[in-house]
C-alpha atoms as a PDB file:
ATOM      1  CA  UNK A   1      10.413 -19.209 -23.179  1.00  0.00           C
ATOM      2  CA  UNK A   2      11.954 -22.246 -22.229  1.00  0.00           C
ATOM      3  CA  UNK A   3      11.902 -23.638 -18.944  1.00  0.00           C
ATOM      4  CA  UNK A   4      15.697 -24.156 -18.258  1.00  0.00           C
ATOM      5  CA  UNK A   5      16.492 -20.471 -19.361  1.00  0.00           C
ATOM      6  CA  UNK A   6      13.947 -19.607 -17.298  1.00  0.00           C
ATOM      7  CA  UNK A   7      14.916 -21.021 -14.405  1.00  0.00           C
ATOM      8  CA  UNK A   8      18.642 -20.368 -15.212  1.00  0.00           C
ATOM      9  CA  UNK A   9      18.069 -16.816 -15.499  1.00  0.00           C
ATOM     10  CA  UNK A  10      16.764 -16.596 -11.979  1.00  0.00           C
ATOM     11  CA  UNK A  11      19.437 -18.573 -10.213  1.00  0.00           C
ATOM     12  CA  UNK A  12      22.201 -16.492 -12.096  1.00  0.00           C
ATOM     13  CA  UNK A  13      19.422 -13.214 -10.282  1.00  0.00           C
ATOM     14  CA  UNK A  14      19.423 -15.589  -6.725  1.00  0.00           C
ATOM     15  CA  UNK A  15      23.272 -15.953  -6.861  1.00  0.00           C
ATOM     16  CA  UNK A  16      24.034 -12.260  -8.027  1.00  0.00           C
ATOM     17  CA  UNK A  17      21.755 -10.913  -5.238  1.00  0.00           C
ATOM     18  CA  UNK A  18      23.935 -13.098  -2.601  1.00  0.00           C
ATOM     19  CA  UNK A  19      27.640 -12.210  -3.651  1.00  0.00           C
ATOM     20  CA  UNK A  20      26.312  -8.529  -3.428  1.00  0.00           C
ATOM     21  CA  UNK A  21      24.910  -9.317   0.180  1.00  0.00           C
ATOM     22  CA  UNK A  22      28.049 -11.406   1.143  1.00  0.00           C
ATOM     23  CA  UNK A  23      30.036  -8.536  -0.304  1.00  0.00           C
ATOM     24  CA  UNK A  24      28.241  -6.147   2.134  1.00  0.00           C
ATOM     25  CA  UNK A  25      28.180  -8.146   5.040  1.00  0.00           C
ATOM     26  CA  UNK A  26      31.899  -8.206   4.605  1.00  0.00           C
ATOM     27  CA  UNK A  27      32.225  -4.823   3.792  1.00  0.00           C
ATOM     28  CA  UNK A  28      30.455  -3.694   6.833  1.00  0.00           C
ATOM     29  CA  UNK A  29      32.299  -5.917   9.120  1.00  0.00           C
ATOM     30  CA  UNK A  30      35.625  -4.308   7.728  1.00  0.00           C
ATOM     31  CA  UNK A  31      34.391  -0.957   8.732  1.00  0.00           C
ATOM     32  CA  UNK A  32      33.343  -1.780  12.081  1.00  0.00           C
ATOM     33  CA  UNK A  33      36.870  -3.518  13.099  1.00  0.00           C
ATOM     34  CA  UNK A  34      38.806  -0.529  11.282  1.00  0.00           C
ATOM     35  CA  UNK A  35      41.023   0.781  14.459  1.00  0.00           C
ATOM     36  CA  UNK A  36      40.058   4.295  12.896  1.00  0.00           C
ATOM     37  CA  UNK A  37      36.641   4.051  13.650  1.00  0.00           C
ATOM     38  CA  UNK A  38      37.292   3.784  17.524  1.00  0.00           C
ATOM     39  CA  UNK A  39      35.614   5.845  19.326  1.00  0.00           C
ATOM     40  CA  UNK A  40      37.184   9.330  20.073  1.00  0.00           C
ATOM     41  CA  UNK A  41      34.718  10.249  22.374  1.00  0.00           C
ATOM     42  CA  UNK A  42      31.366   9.177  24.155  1.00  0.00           C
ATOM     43  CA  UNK A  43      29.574  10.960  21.027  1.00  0.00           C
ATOM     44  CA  UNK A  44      31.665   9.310  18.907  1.00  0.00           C
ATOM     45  CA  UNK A  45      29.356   6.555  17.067  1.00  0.00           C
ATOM     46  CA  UNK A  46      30.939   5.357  13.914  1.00  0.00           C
ATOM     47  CA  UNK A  47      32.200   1.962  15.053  1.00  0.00           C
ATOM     48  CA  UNK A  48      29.120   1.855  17.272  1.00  0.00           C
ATOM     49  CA  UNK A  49      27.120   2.326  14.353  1.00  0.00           C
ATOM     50  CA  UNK A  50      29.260   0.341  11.772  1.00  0.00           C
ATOM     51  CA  UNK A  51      29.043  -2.732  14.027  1.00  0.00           C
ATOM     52  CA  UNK A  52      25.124  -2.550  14.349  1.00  0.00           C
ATOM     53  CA  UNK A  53      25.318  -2.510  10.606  1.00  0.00           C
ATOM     54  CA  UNK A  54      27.555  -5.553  10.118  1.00  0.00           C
ATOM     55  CA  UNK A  55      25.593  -7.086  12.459  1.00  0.00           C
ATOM     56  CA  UNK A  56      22.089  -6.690  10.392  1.00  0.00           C
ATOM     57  CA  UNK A  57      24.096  -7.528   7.298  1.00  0.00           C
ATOM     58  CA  UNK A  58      25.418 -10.701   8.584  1.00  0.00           C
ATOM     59  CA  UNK A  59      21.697 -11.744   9.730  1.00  0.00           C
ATOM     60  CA  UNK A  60      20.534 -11.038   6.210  1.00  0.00           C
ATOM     61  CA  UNK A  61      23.044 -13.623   4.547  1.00  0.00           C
END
């Protein structure tokens, strides 16, 4: 196989794998600023939980 297909194979894999991470990052950080996930209640944990999420996601990019 030739070297330059090789190698532009995996930075087409490198760059895929980021949009999808950027995508989720973003994604996550939607859901935890959505005013409908505020907490209802002190059992309520959605945005709790959505913003630990963004969080990890945004350390991952």
């Amino acid at each position: 196989m030739d070297k330059w297909l090789l190698l532009d194979a995996i930075v087409g894999e490198i760059t895929s794998a980021l949009d999808n991470s950027l995508a989720a990052a973003e994604e996550a950080r939607a859901t935890a600023t959505n005013k409908e996930n505020a907490a209802e209640n002190k059992y309520d944990t959605l945005g709790l939980e959505a913003a630990y999420l963004a969080h990890g996601q945004s350390e991952r990019v």
